[in-house]
N, C-alpha and C. Protein backbone atom coordinates (compact mmCIF):
# COMPACT_ATOMS: atom_id res chain seq x y z
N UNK A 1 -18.11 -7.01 14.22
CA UNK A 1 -18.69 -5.82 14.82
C UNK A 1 -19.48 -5.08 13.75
N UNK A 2 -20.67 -5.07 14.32
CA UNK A 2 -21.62 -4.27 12.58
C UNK A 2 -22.51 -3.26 13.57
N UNK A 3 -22.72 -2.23 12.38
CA UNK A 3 -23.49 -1.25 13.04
C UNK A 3 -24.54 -1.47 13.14
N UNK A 4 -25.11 -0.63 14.37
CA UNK A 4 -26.69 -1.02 14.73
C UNK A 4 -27.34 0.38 14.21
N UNK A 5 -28.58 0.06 13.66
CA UNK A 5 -29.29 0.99 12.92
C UNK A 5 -29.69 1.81 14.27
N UNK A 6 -29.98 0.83 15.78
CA UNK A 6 -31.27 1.12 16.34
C UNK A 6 -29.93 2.22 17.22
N UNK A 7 -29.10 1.97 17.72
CA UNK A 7 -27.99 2.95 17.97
C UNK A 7 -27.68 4.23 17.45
N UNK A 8 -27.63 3.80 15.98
CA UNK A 8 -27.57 5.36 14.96
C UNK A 8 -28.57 6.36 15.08
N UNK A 9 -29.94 5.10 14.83
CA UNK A 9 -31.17 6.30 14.86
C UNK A 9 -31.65 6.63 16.40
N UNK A 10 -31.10 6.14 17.18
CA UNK A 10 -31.39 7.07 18.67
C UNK A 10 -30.67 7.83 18.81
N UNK A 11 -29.14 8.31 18.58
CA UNK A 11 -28.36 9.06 18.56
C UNK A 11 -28.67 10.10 17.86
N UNK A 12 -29.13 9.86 16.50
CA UNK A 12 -29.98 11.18 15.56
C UNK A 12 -31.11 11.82 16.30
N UNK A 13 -32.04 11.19 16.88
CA UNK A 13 -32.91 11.44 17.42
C UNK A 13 -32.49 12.53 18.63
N UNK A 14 -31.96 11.63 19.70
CA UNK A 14 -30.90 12.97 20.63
C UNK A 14 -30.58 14.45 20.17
N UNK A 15 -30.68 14.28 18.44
CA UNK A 15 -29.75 15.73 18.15
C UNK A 15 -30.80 16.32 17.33
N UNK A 16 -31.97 15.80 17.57
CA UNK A 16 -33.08 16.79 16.95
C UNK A 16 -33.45 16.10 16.01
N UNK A 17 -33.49 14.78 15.12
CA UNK A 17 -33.80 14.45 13.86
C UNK A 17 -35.19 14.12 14.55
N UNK A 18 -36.29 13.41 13.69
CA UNK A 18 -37.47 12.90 14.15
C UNK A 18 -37.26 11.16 13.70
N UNK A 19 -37.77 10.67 14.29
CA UNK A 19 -38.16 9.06 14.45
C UNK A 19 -37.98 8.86 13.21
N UNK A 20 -38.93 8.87 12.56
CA UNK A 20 -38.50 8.43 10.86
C UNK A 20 -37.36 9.08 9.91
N UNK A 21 -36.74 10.04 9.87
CA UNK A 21 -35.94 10.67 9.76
C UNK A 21 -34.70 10.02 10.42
N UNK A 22 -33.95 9.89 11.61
CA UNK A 22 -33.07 9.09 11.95
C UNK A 22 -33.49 7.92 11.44
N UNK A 23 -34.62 6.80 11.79
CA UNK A 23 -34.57 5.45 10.91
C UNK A 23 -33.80 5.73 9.47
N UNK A 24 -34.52 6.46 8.49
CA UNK A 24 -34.28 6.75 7.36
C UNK A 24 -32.65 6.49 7.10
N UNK A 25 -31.69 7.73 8.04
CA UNK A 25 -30.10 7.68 7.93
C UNK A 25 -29.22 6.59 8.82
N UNK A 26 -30.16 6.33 9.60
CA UNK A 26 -29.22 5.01 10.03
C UNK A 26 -29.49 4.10 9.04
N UNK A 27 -30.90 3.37 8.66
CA UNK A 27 -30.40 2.80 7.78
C UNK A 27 -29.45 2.76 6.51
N UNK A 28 -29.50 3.80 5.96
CA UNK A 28 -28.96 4.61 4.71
C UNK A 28 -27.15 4.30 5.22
N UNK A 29 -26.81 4.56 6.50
CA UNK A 29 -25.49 4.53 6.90
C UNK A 29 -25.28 3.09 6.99
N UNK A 30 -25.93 2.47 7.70
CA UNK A 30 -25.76 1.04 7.55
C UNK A 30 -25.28 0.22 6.35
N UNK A 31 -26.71 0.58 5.63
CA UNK A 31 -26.50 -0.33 3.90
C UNK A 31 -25.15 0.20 3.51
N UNK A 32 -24.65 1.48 3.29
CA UNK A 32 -23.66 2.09 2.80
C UNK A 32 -22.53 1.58 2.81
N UNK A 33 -22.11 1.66 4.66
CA UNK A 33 -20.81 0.88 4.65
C UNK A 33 -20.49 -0.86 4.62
N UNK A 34 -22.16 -1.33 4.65
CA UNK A 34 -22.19 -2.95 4.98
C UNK A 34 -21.73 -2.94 3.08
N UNK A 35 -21.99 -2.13 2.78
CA UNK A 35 -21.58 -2.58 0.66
C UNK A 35 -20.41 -2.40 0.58
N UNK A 36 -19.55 -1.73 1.32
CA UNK A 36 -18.44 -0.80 1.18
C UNK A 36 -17.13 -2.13 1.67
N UNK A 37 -17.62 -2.97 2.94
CA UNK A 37 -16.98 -3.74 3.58
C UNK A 37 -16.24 -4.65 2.32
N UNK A 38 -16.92 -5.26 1.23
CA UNK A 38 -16.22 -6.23 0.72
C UNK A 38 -14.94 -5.35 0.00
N UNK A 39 -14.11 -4.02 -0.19
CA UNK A 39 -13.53 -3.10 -0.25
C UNK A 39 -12.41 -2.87 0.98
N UNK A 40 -12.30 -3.45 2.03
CA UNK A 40 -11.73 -3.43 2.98
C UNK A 40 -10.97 -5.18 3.00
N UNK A 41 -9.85 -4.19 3.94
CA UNK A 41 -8.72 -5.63 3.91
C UNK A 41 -8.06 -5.56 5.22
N UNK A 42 -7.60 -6.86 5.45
CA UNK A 42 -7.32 -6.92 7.06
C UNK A 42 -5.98 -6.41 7.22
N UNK A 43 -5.72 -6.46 8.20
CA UNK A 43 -4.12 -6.05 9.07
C UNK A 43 -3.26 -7.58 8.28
N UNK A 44 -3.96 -8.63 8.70
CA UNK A 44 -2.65 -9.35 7.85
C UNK A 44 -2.99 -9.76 6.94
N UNK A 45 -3.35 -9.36 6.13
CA UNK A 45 -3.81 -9.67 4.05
C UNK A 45 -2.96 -8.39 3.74
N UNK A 46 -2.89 -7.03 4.62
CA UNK A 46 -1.71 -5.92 4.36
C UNK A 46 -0.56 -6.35 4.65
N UNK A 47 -0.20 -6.84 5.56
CA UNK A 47 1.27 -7.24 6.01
C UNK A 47 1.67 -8.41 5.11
N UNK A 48 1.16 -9.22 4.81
CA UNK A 48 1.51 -10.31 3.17
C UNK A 48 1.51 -9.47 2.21
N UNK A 49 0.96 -8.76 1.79
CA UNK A 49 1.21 -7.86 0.75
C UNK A 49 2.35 -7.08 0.93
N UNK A 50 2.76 -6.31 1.65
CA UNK A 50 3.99 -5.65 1.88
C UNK A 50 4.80 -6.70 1.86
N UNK A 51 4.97 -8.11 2.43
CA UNK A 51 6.08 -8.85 2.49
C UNK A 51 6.28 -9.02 1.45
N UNK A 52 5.11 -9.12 0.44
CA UNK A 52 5.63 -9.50 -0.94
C UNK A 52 6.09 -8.68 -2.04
N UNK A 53 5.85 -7.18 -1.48
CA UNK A 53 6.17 -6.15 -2.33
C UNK A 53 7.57 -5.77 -1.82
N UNK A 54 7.91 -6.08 -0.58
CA UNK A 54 9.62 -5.91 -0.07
C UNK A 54 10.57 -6.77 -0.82
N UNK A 55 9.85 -8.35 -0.93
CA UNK A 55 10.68 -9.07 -1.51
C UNK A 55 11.36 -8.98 -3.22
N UNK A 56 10.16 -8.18 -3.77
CA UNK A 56 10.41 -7.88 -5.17
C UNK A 56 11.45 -6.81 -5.13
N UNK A 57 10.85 -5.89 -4.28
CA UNK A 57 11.36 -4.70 -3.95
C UNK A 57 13.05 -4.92 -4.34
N UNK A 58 13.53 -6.47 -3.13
CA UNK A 58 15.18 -6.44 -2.88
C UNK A 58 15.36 -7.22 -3.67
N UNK A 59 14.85 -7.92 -4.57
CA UNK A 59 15.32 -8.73 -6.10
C UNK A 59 15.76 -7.40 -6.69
N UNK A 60 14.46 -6.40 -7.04
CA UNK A 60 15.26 -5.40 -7.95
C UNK A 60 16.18 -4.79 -7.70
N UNK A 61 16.57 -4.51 -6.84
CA UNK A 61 17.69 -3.43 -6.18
C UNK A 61 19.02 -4.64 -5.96
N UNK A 62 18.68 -5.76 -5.82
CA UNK A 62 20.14 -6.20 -6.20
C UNK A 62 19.80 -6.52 -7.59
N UNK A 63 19.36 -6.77 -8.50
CA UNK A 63 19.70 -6.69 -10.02
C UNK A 63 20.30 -5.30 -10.33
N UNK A 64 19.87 -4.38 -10.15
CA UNK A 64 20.05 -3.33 -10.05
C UNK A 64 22.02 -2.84 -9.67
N UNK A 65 21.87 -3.55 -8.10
CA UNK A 65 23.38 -3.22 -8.12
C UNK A 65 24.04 -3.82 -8.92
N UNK A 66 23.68 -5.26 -9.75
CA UNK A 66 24.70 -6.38 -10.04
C UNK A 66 25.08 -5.84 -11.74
N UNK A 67 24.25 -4.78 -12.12
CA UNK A 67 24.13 -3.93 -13.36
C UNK A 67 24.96 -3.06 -13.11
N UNK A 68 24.73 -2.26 -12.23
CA UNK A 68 25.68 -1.31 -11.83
C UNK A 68 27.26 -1.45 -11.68
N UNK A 69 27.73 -2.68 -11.13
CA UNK A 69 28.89 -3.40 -11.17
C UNK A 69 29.40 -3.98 -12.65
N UNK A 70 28.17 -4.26 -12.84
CA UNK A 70 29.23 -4.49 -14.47
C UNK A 70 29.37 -3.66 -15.25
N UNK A 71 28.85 -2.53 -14.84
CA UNK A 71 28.69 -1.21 -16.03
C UNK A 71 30.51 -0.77 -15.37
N UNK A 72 30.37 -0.64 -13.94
CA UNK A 72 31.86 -0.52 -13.52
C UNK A 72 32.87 -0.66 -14.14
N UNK A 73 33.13 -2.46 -14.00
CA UNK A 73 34.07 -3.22 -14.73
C UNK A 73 34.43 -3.06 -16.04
N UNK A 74 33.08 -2.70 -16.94
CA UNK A 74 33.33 -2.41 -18.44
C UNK A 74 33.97 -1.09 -18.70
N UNK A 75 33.73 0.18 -17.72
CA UNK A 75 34.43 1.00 -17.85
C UNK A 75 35.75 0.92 -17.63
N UNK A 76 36.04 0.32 -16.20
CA UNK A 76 37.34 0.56 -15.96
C UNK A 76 38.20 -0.43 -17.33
N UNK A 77 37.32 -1.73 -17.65
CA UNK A 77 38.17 -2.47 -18.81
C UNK A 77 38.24 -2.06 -19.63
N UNK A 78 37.69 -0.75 -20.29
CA UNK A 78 37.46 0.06 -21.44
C UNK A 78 38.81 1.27 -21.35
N UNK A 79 39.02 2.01 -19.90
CA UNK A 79 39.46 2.88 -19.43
C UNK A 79 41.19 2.49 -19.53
N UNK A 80 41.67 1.36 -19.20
CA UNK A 80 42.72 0.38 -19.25
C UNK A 80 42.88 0.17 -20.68
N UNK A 81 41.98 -0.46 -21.62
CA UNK A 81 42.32 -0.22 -22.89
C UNK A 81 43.24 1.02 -23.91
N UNK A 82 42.32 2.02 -22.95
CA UNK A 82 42.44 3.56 -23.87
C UNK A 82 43.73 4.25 -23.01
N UNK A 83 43.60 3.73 -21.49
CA UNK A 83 45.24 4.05 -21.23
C UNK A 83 45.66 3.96 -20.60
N UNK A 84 46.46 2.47 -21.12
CA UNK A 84 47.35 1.98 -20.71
C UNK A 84 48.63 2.16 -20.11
N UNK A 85 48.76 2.91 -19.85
CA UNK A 85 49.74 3.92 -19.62
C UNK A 85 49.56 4.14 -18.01
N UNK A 86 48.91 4.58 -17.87
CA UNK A 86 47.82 4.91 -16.55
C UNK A 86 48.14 4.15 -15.71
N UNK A 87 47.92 2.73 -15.52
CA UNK A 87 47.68 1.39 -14.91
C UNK A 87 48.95 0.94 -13.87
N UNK A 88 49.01 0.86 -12.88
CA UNK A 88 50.28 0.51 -12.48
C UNK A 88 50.96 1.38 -12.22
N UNK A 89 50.87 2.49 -12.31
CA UNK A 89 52.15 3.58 -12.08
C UNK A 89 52.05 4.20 -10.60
């Protein structure tokens, strides 16, 4: 779907521009966004991208917990060290 110049500049025209004057900005609008397009990305080149930024996403967050768990364990095995006493009662 691409814009039509000859659409733009009759529509300008409608609102008071003059003949060469609308040519002028339709084209001008045209070239603009036809340069702009290679800048644009589809619905599913976004949705692969998110799949692949979710997937990293839940690698880190379970590394994350599996850190968190051993930081646990070292306390409580640290905590048991210092008192012993504690444990069992």
């Amino acid at each position: 779907m691409g814009l039509s110049t000859f659409t733009i500049s009759k529509s300008l025209e409608a609102k008071g521009f003059t003949a060469g004057q609308a040519e002028g900005i339709a084209e001008a609008v045209v070239e603009s966004v036809e340069s702009e397009k290679k800048d644009l990305v589809t619905k599913e080149y976004l949705k692969s991208e998110m799949t692949i930024f979710e997937s990293r996403l839940e690698t880190q967050m379970v590394a994350l917990e599996i850190r968190m768990i051993q930081w646990m364990v070292s306390l409580y095995v640290l905590f048991v060290e210092i008192f012993p006493e504690n444990i069992g009662s």
